[in-house]
PDB file of N, CA and C in Angstrom:
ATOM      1  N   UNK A   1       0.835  -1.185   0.000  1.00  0.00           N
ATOM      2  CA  UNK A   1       0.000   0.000   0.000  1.00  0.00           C
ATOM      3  C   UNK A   1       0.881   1.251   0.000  1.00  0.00           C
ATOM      4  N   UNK A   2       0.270   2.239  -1.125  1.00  0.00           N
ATOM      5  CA  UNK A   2       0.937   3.428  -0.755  1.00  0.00           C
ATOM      6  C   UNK A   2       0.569   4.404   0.022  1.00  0.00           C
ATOM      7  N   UNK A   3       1.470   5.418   0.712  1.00  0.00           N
ATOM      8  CA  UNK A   3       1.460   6.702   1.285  1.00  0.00           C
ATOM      9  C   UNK A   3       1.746   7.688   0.721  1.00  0.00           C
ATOM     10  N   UNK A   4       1.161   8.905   0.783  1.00  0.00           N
ATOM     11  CA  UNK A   4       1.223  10.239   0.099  1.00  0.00           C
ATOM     12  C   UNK A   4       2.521  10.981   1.192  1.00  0.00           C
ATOM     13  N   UNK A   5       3.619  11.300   0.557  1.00  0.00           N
ATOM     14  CA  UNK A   5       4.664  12.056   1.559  1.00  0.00           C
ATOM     15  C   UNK A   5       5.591  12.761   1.388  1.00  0.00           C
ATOM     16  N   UNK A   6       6.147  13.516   2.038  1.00  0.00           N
ATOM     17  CA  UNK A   6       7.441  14.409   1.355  1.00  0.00           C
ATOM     18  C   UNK A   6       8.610  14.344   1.390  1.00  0.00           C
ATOM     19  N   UNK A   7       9.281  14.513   0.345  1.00  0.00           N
ATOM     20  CA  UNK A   7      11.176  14.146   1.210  1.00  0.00           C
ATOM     21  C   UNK A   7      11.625  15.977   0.920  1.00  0.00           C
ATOM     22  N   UNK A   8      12.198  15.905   1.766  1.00  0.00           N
ATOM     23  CA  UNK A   8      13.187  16.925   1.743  1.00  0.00           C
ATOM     24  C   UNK A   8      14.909  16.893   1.294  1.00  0.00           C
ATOM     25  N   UNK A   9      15.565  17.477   0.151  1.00  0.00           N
ATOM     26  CA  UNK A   9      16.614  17.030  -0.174  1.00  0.00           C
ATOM     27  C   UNK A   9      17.302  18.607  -0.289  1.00  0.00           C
ATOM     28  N   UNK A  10      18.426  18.568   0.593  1.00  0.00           N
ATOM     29  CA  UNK A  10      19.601  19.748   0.649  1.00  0.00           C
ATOM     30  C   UNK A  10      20.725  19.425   0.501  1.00  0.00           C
ATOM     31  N   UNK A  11      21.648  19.925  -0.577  1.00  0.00           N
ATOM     32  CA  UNK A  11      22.930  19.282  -1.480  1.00  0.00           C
ATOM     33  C   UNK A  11      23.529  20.620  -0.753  1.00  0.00           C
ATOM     34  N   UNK A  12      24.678  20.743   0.022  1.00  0.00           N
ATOM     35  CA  UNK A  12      25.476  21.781   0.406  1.00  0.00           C
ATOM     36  C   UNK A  12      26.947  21.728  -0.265  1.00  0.00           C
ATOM     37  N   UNK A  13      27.370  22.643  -0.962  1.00  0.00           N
ATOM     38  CA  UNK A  13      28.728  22.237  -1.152  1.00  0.00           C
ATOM     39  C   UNK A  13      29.377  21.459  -1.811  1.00  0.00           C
ATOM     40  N   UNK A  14      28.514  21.088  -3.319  1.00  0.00           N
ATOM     41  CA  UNK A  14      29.309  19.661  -3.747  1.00  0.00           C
ATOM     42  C   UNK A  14      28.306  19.553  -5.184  1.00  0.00           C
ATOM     43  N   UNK A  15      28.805  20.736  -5.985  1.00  0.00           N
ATOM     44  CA  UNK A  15      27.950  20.300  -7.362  1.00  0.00           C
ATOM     45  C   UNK A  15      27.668  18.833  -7.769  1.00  0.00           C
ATOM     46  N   UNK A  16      28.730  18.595  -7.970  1.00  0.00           N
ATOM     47  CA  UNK A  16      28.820  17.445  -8.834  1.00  0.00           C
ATOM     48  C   UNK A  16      27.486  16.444  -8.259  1.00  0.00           C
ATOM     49  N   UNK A  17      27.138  16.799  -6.742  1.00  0.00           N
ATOM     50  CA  UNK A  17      25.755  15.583  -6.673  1.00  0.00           C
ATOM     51  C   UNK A  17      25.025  15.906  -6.793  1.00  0.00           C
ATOM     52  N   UNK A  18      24.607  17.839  -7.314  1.00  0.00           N
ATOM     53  CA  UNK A  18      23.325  17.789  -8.188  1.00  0.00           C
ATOM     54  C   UNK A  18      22.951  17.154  -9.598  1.00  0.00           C
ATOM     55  N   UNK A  19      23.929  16.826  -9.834  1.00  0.00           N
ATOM     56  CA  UNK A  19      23.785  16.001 -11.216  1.00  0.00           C
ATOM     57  C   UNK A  19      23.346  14.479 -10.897  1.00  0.00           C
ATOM     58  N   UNK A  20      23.702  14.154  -9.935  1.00  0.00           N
ATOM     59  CA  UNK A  20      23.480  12.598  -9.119  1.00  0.00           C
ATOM     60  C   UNK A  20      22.040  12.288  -8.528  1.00  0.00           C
ATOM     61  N   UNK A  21      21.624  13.536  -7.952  1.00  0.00           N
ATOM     62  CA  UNK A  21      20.644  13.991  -7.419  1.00  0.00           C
ATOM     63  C   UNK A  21      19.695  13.761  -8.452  1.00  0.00           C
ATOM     64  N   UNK A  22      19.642  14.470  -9.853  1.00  0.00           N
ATOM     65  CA  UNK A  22      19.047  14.518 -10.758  1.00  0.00           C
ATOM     66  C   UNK A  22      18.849  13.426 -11.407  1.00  0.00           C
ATOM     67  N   UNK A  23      19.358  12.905 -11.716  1.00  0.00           N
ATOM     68  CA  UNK A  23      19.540  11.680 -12.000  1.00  0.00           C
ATOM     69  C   UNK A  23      18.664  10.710 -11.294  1.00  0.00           C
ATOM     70  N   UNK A  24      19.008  10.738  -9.967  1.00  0.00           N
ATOM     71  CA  UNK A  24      18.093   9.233  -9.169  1.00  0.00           C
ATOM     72  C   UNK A  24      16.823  10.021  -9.132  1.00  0.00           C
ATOM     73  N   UNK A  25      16.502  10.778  -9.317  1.00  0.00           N
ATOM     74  CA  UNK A  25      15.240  11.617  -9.320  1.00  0.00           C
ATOM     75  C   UNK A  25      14.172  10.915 -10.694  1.00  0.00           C
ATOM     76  N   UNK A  26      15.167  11.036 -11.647  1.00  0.00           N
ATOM     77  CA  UNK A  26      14.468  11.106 -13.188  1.00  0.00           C
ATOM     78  C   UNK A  26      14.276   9.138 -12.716  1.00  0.00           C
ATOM     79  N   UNK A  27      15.102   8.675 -11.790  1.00  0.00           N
ATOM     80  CA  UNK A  27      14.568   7.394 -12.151  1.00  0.00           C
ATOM     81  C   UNK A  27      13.561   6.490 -11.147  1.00  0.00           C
ATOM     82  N   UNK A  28      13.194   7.786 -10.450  1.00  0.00           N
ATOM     83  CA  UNK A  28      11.578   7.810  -9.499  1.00  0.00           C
ATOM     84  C   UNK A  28      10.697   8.528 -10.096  1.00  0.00           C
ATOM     85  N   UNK A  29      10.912   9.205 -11.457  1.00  0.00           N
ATOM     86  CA  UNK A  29       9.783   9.847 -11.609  1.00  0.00           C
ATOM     87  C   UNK A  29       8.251   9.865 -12.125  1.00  0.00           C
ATOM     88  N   UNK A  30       8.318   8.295 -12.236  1.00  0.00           N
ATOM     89  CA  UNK A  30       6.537   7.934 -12.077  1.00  0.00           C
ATOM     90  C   UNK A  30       6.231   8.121 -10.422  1.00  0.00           C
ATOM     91  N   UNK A  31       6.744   8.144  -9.321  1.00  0.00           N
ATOM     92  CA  UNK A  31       6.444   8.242  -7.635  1.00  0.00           C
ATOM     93  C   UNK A  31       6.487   9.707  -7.836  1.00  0.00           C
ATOM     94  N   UNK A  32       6.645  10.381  -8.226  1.00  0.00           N
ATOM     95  CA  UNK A  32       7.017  11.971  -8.019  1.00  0.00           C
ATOM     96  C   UNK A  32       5.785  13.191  -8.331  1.00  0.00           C
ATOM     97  N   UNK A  33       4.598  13.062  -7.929  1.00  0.00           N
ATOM     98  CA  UNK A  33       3.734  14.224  -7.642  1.00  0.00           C
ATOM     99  C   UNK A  33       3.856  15.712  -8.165  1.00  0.00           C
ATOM    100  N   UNK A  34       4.865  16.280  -7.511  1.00  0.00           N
ATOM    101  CA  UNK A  34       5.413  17.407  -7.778  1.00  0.00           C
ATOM    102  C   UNK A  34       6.855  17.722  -7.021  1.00  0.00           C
ATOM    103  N   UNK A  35       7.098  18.610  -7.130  1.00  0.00           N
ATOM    104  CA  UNK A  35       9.093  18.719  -7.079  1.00  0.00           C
ATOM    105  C   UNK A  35       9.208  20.524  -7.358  1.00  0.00           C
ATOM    106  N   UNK A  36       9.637  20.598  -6.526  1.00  0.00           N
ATOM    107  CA  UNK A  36      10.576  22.503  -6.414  1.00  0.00           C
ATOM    108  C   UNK A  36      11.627  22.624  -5.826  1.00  0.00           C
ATOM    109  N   UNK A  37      12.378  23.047  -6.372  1.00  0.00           N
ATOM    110  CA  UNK A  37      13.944  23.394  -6.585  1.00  0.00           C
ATOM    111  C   UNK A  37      14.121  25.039  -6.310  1.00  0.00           C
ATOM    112  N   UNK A  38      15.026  25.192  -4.779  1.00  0.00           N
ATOM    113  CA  UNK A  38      15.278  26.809  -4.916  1.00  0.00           C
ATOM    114  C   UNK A  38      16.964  26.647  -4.623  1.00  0.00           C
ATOM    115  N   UNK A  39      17.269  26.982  -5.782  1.00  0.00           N
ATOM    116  CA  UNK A  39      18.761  26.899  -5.704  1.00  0.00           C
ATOM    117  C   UNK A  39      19.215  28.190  -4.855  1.00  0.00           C
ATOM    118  N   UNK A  40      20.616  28.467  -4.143  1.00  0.00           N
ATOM    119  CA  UNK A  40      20.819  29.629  -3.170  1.00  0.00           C
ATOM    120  C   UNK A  40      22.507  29.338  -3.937  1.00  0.00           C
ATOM    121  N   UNK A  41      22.750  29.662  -5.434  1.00  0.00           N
ATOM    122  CA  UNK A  41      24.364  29.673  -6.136  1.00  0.00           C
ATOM    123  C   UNK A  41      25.386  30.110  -5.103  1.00  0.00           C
ATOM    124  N   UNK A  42      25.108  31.023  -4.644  1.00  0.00           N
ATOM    125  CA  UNK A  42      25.847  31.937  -3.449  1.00  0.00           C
ATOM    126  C   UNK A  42      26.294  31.258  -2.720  1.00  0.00           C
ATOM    127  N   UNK A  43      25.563  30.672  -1.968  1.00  0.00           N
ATOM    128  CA  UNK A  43      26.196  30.235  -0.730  1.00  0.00           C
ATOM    129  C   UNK A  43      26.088  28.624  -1.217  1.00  0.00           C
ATOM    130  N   UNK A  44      25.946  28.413  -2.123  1.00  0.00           N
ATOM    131  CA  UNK A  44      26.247  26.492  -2.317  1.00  0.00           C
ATOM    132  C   UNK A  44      25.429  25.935  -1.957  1.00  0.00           C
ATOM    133  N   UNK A  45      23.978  26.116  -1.772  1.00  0.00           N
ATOM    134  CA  UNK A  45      23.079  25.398  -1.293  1.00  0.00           C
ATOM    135  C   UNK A  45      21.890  25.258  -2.287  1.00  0.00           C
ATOM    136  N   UNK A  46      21.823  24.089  -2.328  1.00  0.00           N
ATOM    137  CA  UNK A  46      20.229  23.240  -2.952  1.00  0.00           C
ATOM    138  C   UNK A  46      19.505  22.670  -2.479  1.00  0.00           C
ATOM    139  N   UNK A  47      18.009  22.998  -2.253  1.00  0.00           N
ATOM    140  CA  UNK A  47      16.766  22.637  -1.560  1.00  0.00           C
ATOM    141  C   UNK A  47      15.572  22.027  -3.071  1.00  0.00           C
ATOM    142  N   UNK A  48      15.692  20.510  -2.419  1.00  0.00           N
ATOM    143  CA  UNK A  48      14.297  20.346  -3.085  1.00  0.00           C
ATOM    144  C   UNK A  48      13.646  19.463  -2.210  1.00  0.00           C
ATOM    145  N   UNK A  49      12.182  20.174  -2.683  1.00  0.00           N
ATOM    146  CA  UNK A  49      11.395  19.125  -2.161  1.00  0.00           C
ATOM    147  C   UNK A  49      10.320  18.591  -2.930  1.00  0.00           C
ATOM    148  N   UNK A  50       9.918  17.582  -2.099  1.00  0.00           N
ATOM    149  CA  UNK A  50       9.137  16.313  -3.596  1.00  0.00           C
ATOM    150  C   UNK A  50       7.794  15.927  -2.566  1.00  0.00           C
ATOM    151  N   UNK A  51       6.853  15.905  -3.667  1.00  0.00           N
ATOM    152  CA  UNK A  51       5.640  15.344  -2.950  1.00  0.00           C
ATOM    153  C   UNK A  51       5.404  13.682  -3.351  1.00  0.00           C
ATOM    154  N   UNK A  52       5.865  12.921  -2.974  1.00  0.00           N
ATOM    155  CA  UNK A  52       5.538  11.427  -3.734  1.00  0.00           C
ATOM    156  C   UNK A  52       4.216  10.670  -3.255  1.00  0.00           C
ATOM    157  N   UNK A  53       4.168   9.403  -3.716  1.00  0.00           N
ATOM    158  CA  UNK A  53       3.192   8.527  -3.256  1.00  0.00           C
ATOM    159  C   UNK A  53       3.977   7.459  -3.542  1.00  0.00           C
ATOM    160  N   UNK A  54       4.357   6.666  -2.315  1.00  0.00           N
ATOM    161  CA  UNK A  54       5.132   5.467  -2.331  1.00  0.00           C
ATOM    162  C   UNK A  54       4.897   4.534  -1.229  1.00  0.00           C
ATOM    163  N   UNK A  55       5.624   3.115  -1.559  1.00  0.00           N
ATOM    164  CA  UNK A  55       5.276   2.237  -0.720  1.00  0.00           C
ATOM    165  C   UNK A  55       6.708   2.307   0.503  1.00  0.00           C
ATOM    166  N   UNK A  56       6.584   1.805   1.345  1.00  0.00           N
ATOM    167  CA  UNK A  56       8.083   1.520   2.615  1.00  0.00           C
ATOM    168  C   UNK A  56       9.464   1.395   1.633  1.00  0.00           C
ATOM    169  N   UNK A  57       9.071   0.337   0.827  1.00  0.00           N
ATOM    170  CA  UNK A  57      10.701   0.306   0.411  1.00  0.00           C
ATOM    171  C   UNK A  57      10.871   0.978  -0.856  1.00  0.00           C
ATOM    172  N   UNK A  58       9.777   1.582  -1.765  1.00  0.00           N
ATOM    173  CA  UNK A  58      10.326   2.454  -2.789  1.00  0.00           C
ATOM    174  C   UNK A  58      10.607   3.741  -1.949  1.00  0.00           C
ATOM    175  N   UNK A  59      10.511   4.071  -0.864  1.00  0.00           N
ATOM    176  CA  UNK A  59      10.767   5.212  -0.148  1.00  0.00           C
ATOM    177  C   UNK A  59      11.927   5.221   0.507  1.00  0.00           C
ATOM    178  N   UNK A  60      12.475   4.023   1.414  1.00  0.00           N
ATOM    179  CA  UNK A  60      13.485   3.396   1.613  1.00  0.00           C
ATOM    180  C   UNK A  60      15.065   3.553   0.218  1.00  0.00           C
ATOM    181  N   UNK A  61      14.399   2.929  -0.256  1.00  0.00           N
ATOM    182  CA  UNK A  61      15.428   2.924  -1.745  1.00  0.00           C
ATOM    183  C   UNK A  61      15.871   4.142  -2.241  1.00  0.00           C
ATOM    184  N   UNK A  62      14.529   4.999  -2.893  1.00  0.00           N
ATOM    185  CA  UNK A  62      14.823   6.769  -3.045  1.00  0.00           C
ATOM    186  C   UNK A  62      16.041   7.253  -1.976  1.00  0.00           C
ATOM    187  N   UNK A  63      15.736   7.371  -0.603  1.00  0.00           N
ATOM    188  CA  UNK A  63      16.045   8.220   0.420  1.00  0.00           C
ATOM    189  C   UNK A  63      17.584   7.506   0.902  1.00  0.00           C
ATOM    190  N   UNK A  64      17.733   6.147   0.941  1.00  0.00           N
ATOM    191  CA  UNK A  64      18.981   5.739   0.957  1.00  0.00           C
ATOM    192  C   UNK A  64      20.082   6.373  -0.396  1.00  0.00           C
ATOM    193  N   UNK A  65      19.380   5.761  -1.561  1.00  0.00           N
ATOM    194  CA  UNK A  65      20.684   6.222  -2.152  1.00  0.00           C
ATOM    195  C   UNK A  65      20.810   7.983  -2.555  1.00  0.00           C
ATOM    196  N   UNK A  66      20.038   8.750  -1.997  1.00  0.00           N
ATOM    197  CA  UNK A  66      20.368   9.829  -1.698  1.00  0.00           C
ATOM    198  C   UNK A  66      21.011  10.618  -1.257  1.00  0.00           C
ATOM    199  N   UNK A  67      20.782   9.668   0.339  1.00  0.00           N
ATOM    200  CA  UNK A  67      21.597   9.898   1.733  1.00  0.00           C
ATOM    201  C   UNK A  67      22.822   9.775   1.534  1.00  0.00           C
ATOM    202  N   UNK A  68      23.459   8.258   0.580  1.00  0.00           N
ATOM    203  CA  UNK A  68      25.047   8.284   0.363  1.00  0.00           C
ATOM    204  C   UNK A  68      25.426   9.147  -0.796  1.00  0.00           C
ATOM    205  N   UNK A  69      25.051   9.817  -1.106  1.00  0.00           N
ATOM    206  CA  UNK A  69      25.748  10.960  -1.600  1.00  0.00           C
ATOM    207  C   UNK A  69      26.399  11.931  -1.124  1.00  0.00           C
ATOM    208  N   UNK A  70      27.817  12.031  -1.181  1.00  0.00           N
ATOM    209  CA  UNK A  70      28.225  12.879  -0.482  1.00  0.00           C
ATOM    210  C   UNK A  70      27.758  14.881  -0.496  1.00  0.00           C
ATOM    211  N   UNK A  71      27.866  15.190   0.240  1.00  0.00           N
ATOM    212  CA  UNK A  71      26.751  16.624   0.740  1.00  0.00           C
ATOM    213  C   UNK A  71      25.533  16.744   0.485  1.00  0.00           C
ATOM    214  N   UNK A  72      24.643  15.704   0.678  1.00  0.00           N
ATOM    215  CA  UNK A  72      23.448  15.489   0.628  1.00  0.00           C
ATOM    216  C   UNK A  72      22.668  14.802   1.857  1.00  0.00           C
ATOM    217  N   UNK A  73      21.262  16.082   2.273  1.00  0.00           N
ATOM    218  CA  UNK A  73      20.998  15.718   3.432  1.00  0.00           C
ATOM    219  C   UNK A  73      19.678  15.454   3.275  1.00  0.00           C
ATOM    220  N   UNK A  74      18.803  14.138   3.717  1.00  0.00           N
ATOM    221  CA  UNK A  74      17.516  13.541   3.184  1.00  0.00           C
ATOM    222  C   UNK A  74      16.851  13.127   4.526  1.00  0.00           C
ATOM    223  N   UNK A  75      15.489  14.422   4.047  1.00  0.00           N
ATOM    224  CA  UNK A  75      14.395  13.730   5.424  1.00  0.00           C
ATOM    225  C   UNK A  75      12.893  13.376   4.498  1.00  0.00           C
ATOM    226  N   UNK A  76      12.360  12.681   5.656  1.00  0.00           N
ATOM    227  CA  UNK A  76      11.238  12.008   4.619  1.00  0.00           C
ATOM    228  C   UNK A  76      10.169  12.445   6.057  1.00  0.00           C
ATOM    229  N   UNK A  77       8.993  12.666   5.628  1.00  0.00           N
ATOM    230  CA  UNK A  77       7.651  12.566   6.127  1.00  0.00           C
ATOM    231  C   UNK A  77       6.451  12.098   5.505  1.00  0.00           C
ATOM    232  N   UNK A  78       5.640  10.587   6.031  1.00  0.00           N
ATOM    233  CA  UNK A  78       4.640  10.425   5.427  1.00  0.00           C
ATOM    234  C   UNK A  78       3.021  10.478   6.320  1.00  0.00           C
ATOM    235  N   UNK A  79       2.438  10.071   5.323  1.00  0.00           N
ATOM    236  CA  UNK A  79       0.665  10.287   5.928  1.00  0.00           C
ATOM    237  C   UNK A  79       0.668   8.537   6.580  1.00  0.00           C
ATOM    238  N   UNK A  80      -0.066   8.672   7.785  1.00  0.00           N
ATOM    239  CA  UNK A  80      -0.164   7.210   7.980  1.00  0.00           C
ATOM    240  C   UNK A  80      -1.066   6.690   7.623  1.00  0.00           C
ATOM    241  N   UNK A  81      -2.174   7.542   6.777  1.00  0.00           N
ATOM    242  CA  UNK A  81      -3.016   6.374   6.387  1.00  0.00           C
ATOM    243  C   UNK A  81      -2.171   6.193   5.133  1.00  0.00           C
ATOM    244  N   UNK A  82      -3.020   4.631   4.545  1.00  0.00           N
ATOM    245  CA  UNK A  82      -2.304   4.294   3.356  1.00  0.00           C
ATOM    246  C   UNK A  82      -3.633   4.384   2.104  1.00  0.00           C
ATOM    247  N   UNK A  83      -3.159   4.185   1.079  1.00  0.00           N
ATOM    248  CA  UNK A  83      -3.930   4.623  -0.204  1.00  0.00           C
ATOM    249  C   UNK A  83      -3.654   3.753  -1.528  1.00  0.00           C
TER     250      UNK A  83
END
């Protein structure tokens, strides 16, 4: 069963894993709802956040190989009912 939920993704300091970022993104993007990107060039910081609908371990999977990216910081919040 799926849940409707959000991840939060902040890349500090380390172009090269917005391209990585992008990437594992494009290859969730049937789970992906909607998505906004406020880049801050200045100070090296990238904020996105994603509205998905996923099950435990497609959420699991997303948010892990996220997490090992180096300067990349991944929080997740979901709805507990399921759908």
């Amino acid at each position: 069963m799926n849940r409707i939920g959000i991840i939060a993704i902040i890349i500090e300091e380390n172009r090269e894993s917005v391209a990585q970022v992008n990437a594992i993104l494009s290859e969730y993007s049937e789970l992906i709802h909607a998505r906004m990107g406020v880049p801050n060039r200045e100070k090296g910081i990238y904020v996105i956040s994603l509205v998905v609908e996923v099950n435990n371990e497609q959420l699991g999977a997303i948010t892990g190989r996220l997490g090992n990216l180096k300067g990349v910081t991944v929080k997740s919040m979901m709805t507990n009912k399921t759908y």
